[in-house]
N, C-alpha and C. Protein backbone atom coordinates (compact mmCIF):
# COMPACT_ATOMS: atom_id res chain seq x y z
N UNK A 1 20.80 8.16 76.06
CA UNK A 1 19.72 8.53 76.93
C UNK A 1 18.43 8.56 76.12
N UNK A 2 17.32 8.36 76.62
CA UNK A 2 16.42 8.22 76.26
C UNK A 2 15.57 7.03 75.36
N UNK A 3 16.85 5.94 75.49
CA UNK A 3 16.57 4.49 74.48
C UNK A 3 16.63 3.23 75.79
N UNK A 4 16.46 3.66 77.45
CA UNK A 4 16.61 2.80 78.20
C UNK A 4 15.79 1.66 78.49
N UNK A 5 14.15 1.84 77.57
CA UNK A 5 13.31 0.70 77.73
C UNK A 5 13.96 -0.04 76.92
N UNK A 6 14.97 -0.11 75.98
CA UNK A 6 15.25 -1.46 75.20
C UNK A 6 16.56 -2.15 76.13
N UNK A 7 17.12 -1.66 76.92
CA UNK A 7 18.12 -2.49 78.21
C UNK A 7 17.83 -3.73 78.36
N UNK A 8 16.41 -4.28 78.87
CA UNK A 8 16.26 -5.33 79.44
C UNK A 8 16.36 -6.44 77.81
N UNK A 9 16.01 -6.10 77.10
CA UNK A 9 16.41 -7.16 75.45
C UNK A 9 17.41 -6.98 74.88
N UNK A 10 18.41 -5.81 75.17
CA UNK A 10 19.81 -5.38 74.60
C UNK A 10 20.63 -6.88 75.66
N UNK A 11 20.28 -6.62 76.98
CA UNK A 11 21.58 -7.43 77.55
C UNK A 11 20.54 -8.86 77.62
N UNK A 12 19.56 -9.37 77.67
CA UNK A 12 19.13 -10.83 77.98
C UNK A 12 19.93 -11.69 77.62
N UNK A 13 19.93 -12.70 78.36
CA UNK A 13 20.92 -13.82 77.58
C UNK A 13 22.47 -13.46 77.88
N UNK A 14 22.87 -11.95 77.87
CA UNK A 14 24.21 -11.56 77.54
C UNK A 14 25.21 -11.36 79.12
N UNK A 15 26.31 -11.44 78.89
CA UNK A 15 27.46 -11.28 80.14
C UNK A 15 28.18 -10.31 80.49
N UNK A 16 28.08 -9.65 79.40
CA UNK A 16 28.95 -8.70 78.91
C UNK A 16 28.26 -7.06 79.64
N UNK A 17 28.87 -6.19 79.90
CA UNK A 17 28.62 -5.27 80.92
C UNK A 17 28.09 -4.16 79.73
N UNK A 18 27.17 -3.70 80.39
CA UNK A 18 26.13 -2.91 79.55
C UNK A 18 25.65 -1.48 80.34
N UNK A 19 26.39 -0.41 80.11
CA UNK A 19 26.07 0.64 80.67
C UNK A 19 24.70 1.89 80.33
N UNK A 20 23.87 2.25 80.84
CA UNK A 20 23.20 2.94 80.35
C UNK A 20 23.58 5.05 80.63
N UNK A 21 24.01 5.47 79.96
CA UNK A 21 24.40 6.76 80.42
C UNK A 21 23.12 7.30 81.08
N UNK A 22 22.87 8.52 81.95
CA UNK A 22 22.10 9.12 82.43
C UNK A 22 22.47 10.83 82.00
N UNK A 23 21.39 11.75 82.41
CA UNK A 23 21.61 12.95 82.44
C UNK A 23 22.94 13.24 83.41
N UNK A 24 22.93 13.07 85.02
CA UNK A 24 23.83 13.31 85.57
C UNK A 24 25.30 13.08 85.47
N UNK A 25 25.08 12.64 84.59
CA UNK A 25 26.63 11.95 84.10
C UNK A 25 27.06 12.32 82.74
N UNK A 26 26.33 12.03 81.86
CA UNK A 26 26.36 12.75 80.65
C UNK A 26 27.85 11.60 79.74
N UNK A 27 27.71 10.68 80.20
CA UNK A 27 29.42 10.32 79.78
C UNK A 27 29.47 10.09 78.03
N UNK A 28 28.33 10.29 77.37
CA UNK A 28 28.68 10.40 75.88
C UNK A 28 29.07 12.27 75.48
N UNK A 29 28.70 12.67 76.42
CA UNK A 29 29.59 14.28 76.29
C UNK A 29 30.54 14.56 76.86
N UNK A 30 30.56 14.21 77.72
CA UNK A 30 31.87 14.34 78.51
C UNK A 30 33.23 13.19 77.71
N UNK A 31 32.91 12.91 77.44
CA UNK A 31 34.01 11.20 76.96
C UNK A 31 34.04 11.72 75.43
N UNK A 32 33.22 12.28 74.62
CA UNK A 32 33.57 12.51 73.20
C UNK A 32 32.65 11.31 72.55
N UNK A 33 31.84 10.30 73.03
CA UNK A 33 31.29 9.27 72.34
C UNK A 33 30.91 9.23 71.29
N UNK A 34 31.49 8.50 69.67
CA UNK A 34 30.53 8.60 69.14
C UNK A 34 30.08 7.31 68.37
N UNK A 35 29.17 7.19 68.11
CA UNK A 35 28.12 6.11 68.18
C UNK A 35 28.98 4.73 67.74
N UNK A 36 28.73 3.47 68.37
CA UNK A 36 29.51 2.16 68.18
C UNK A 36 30.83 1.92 68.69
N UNK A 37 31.26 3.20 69.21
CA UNK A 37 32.34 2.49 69.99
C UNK A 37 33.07 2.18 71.58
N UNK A 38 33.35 1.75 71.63
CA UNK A 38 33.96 0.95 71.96
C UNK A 38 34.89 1.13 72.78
N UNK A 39 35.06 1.43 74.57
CA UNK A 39 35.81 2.07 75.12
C UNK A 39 36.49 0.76 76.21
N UNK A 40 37.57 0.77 76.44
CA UNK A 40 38.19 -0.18 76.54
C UNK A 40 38.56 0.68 78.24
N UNK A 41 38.49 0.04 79.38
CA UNK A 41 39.04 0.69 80.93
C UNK A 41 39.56 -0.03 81.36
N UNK A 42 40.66 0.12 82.10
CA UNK A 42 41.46 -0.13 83.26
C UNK A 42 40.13 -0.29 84.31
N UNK A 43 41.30 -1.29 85.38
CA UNK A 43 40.43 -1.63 86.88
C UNK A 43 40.12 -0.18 87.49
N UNK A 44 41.25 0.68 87.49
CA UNK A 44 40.78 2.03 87.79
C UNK A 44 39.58 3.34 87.21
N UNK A 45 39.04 2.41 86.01
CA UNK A 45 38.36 3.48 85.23
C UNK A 45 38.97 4.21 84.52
N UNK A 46 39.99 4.45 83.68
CA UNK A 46 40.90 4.92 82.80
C UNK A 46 40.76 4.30 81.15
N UNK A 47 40.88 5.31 80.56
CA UNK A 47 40.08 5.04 79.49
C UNK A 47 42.06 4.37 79.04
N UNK A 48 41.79 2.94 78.36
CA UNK A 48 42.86 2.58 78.26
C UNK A 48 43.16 2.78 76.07
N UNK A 49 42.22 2.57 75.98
CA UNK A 49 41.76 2.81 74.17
C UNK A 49 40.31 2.78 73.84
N UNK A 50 40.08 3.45 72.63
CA UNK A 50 38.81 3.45 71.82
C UNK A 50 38.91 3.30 70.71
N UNK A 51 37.96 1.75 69.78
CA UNK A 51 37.46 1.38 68.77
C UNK A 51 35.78 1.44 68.17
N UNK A 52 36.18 1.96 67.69
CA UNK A 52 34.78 2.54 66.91
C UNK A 52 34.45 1.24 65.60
N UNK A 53 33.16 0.61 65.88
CA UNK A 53 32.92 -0.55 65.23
C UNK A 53 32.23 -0.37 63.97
N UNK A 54 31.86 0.89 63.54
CA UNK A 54 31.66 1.31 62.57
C UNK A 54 32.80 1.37 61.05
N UNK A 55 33.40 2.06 62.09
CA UNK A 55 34.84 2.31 61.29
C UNK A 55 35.96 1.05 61.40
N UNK A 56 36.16 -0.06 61.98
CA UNK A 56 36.30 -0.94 62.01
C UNK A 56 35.74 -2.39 62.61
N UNK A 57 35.43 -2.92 60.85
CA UNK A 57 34.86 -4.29 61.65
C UNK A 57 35.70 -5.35 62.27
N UNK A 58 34.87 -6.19 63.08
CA UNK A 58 35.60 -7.13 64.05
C UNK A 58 35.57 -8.39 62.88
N UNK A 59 35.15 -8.32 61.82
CA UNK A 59 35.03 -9.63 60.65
C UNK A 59 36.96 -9.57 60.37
N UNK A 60 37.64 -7.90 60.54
CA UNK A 60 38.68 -8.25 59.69
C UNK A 60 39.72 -8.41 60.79
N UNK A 61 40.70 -9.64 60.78
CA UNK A 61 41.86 -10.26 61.98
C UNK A 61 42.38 -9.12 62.72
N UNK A 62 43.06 -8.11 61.61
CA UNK A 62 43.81 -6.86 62.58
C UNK A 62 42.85 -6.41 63.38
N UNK A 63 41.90 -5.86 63.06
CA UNK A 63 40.89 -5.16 64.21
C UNK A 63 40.35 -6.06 65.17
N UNK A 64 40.28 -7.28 65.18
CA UNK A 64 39.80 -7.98 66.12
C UNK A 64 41.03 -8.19 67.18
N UNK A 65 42.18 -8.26 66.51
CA UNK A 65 43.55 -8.53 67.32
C UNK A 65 43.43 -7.62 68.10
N UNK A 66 43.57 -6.09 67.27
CA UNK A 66 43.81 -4.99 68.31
C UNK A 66 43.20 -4.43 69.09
N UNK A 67 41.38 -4.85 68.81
CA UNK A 67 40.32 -5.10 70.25
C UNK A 67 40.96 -6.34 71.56
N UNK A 68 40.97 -7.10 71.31
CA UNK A 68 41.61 -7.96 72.50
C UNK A 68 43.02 -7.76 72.75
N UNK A 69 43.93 -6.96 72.18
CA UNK A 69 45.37 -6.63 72.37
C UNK A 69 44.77 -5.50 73.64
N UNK A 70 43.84 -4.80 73.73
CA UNK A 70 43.59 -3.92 74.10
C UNK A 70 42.93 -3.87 75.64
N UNK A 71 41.57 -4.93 75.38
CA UNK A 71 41.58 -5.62 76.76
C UNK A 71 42.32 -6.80 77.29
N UNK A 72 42.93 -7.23 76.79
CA UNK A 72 44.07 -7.70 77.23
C UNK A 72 45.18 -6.86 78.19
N UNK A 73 45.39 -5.77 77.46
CA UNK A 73 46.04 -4.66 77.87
C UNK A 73 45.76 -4.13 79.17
N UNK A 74 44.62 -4.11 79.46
CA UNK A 74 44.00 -3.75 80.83
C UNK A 74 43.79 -4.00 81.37
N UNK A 75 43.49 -5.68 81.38
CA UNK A 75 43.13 -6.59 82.54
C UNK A 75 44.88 -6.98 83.01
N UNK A 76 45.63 -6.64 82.45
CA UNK A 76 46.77 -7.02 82.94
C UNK A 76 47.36 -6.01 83.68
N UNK A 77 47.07 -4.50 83.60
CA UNK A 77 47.11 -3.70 85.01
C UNK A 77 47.08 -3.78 86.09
C-alpha cells in the first residue's frame, strides 16, 4: 500500500496478474506477506504454497522446478 502510482509501469507490456493490496483488505497482514514472495492459489482462492524469491532464486533448477511443480499443482484442481 501506498506504492500504487508505480502499477501502471510494474505491469505494462506484462500478462501476468498483478494485485495491488488495499487498506480494506489488508492481505499482506492478514496472509503473513513478506516481501518477494510468491503465493501460489487454487481456482478457489486457497493458498496452495509460498516461495519467497529472495530466499530462493529462480536462476537455480530446483527452485524453479518447485515454482511450476506448484502452479502446476493448482491449475490441475
Amino acid at each position: 500500500m501506498g506504492h500504487e502510482g508505480a502499477n501502471d509501469s510494474i505491469t505494462s507490456g506484462r500478462d501476468i496478474a498483478w494485485l495491488q493490496d488495499v487498506p480494506e483488505v489488508n492481505a499482506w497482514g492478514s496472509w503473513d506477506v513478506v516481501y518477494r514472495d510468491v503465493f501460489v492459489l487454487d481456482r478457489e482462492g486457497n493458498v496452495e504454497g509460498v516461495l519467497n524469491l529472495t530466499e530462493n532464486s529462480l536462476a537455480e533448477p530446483q527452485v524453479k522446478l518447485t515454482l511450476t511443480t506448484l502452479v502446476d499443482d493448482a491449475l490441475a484442481r
